[in-house]
Protein backbone atom coordinates (compact mmCIF):
# COMPACT_ATOMS: atom_id res chain seq x y z
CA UNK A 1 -28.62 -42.90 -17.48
CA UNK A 2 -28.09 -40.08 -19.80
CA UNK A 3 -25.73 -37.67 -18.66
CA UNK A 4 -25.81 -33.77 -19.25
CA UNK A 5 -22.17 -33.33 -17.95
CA UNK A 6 -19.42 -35.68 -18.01
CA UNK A 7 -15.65 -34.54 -16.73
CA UNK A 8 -12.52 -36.98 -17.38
CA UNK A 9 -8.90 -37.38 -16.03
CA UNK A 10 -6.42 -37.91 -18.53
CA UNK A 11 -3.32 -39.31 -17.50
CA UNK A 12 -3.92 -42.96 -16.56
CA UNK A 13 -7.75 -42.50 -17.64
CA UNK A 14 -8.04 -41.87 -21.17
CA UNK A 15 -4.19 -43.49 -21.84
CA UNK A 16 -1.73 -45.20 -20.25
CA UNK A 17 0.90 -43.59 -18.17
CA UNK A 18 1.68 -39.70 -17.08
CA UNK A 19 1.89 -37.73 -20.55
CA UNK A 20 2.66 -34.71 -17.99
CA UNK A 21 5.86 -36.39 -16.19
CA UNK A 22 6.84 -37.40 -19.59
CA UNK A 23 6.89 -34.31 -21.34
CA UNK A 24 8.65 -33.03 -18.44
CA UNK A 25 11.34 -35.26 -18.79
CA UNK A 26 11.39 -35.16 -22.15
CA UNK A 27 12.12 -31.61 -22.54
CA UNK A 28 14.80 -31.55 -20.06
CA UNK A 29 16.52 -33.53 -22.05
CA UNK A 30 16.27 -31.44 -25.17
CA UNK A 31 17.59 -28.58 -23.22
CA UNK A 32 14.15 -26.38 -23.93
CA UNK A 33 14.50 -24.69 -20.97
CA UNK A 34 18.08 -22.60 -19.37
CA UNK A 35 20.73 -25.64 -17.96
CA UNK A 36 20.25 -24.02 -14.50
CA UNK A 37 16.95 -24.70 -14.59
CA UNK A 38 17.15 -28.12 -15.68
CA UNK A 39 19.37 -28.76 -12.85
CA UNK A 40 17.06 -26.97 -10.35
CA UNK A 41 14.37 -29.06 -11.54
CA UNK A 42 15.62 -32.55 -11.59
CA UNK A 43 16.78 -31.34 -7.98
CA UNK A 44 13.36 -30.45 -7.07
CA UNK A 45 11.62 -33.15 -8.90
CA UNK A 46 14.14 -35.92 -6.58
CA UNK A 47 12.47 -34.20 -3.39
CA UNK A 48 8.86 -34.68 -4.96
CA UNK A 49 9.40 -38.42 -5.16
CA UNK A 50 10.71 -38.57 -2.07
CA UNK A 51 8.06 -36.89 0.03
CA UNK A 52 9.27 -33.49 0.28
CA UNK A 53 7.54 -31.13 -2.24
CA UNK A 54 3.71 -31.71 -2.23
CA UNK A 55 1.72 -32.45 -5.45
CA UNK A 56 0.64 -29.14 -6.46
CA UNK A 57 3.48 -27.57 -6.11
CA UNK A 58 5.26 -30.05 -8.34
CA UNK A 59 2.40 -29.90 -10.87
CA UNK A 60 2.36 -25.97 -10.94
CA UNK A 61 6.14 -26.00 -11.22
CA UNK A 62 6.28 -28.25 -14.27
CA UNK A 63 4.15 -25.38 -15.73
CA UNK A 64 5.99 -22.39 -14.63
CA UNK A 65 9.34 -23.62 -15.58
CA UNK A 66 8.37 -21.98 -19.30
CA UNK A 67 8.05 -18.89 -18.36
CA UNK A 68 9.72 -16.45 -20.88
CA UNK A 69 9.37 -18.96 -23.57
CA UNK A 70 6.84 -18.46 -26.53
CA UNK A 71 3.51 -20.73 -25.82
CA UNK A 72 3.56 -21.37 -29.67
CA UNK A 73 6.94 -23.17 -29.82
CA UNK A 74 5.47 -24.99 -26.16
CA UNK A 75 2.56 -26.20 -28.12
CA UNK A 76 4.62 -27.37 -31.00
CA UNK A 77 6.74 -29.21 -28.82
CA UNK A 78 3.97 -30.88 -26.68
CA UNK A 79 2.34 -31.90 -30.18
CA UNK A 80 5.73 -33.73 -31.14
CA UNK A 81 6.02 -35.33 -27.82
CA UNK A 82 2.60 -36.61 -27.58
CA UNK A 83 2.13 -37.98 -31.03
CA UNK A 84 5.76 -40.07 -30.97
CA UNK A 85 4.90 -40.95 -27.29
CA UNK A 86 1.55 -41.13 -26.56
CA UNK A 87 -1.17 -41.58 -29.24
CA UNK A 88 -0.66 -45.29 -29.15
CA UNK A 89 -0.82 -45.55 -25.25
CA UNK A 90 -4.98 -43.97 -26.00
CA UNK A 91 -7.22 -46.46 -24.60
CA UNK A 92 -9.34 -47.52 -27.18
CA UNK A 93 -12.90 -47.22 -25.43
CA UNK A 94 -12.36 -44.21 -23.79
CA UNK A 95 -11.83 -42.36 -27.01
CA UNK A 96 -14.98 -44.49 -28.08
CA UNK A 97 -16.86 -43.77 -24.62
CA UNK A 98 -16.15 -39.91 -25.14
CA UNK A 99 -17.48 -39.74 -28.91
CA UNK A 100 -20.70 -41.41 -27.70
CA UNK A 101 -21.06 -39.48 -24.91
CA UNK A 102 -20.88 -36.55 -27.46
CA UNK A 103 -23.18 -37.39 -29.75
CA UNK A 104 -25.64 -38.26 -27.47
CA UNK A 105 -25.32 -34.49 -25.97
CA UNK A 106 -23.76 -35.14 -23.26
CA UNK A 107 -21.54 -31.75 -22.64
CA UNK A 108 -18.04 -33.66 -22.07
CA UNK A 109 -14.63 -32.00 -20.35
CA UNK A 110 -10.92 -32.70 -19.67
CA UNK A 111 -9.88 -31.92 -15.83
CA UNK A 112 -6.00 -32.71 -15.76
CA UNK A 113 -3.23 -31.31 -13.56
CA UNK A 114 -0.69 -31.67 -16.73
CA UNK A 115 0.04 -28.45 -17.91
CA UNK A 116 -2.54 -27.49 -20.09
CA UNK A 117 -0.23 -27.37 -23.83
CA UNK A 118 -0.22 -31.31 -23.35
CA UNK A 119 -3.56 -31.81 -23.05
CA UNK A 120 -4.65 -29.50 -25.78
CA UNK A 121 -2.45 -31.47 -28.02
CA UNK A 122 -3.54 -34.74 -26.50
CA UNK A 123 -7.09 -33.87 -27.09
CA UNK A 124 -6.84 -32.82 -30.89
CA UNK A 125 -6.68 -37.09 -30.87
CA UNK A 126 -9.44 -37.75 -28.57
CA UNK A 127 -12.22 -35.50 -29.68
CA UNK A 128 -12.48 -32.90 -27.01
CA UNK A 129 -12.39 -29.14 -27.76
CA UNK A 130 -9.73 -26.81 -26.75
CA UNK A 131 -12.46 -24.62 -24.70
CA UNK A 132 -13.74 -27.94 -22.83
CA UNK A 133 -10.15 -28.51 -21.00
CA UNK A 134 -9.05 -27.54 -17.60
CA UNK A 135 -5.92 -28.72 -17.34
CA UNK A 136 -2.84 -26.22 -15.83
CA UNK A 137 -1.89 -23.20 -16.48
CA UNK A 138 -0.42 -19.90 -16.72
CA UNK A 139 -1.17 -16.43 -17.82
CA UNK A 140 0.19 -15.88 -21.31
CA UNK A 141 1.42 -12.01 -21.96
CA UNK A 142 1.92 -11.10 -25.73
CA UNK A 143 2.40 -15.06 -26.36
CA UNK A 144 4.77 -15.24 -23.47
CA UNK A 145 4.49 -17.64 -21.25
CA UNK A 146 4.77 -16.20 -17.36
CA UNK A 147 5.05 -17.48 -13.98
CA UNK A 148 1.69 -16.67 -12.99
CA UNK A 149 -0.51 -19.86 -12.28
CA UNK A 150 -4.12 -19.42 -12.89
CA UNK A 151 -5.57 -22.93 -12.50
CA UNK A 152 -4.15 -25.95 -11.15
CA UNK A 153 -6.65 -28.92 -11.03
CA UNK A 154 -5.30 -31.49 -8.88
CA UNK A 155 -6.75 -33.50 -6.17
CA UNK A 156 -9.27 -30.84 -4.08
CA UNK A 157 -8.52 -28.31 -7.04
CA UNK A 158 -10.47 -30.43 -9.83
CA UNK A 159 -13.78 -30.20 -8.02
CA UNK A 160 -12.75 -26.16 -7.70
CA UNK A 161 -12.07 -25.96 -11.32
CA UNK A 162 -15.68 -27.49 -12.34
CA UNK A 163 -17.61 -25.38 -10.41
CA UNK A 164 -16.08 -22.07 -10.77
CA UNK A 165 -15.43 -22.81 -14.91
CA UNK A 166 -18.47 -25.03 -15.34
CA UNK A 167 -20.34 -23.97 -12.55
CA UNK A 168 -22.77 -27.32 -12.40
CA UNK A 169 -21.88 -30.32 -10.52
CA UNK A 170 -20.88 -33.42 -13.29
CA UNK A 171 -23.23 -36.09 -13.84
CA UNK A 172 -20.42 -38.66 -14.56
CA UNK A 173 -16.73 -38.30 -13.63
CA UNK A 174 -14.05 -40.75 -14.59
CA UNK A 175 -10.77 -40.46 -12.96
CA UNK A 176 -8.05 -43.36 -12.08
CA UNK A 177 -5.92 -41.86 -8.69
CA UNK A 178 -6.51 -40.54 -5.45
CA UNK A 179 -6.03 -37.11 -6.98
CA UNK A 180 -9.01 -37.62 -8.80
CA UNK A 181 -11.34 -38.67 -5.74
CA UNK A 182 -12.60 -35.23 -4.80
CA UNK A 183 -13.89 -34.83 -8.16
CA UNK A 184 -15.43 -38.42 -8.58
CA UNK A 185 -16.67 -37.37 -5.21
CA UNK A 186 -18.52 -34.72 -6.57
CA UNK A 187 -20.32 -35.98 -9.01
CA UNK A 188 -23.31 -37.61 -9.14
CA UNK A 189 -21.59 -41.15 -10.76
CA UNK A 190 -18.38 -42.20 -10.05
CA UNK A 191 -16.10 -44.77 -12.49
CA UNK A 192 -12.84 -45.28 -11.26
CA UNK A 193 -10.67 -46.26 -14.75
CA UNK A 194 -7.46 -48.33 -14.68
CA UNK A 195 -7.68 -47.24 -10.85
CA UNK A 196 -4.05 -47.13 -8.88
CA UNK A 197 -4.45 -49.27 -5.71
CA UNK A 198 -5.12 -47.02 -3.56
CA UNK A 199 -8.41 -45.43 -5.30
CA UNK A 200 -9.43 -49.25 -6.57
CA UNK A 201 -9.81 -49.73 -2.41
CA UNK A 202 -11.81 -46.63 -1.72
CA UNK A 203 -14.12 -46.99 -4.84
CA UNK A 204 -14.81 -50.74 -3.48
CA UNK A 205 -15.49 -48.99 0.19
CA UNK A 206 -17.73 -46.35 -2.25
CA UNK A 207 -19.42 -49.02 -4.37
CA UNK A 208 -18.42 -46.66 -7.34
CA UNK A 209 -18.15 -48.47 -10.95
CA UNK A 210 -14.62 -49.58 -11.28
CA UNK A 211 -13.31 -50.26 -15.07
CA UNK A 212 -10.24 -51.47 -16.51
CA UNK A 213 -9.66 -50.94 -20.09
CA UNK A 214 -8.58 -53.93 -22.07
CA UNK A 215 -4.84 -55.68 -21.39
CA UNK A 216 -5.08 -52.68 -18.48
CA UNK A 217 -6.36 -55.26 -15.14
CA UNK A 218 -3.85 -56.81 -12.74
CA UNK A 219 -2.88 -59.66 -12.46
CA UNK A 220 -4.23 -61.33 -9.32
């Protein structure tokens, strides 16, 4: 198999935990956004993890809580955050798997529902350009960040992403939760990385290629 087109999921698929929850923790603790927005979003992140505010919103939110701040001091911020607390959780092989895949001409993208200032950082380390990511995000007015979503790829919105910013269907896609399973539905091969549970099940019902990254498999 050569592939032409290859999309990955970040979080949980090219490293180890959710760089997106992180940095949204991290920052408010650091105060980087008004106090009564911090306190409106721990409230609101509470009701996420208990049921009552769906996925997308919650991703879109973590993203439009900057709004009025510059996107240059996001990025710099996002850069700290990821190299003191994520560049060693990079899995090895995937970093390896994504240079190969490159220099074999294989046209290779990011699809990630963090807000897109994480993953731009976060890919400076793995080897993907900043033009090749669809990850969330906002307009930007005069290097402002606003409220205005304009692309939120998570769970049926990854597949959207691909075809309306890529506009071919992927040859490969490598994803590791259920909100990746529309777009490893889409493509033409499936490998479900360091899968959750509940997407190791459905990729055993799917017979697609399952792959844990070293130290990554359960213990049985």
């Amino acid at each position: 198999m050569s592939p032409r087109l290859a999309v990955f999921d970040c979080d949980g698929t090219l490293w180890s935990g959710d760089a997106g929850e992180g940095f949204f923790d991290w920052e408010l603790k650091r105060g980087v956004v008004p106090d009564e927005v911090v306190r409106w979003a721990r409230a609101r992140y509470a009701d996420y993890r208990e049921g009552k505010v769906s996925e997308d919103d919650m991703c879109g939110e973590m993203v439009t809580i900057h709004q009025g701040l510059k996107e240059a001091d996001v990025l710099a911020l996002a850069r700290t955050f990821f190299e003191e607390h994520f560049v060693a959780r990079i899995f090895p092989e995937m970093k390896e798997l994504v240079l190969r895949l490159q220099k074999a001409g294989c046209d290779v993208w990011a699809v990630s529902s963090t807000n897109e200032w994480v993953i731009r950082e976060a890919m400076v380390h793995i080897g993907i350009p900043a033009r090749k990511i669809l990850a969330a995000a906002v307009a930007i007015k005069n290097g402002v960040i606003t409220n205005q979503l304009t692309r939120l790829p998570s769970g049926a919105g990854k597949p959207k992403a691909i075809l309306a910013e890529i506009g071919e269907v992927p040859d490969v896609a490598f994803g590791n939760s259920r909100w990746d399973a529309a777009m490893l539905t889409l493509s033409r091969f499936a490998v479900a990385v360091n899968p959750n549970p509940d997407l190791e099940k459905m990729a055993q019902e799917k017979s697609w290629t399952i792959y844990w990254p070293d130290g990554m498999r359960p213990q049985k």
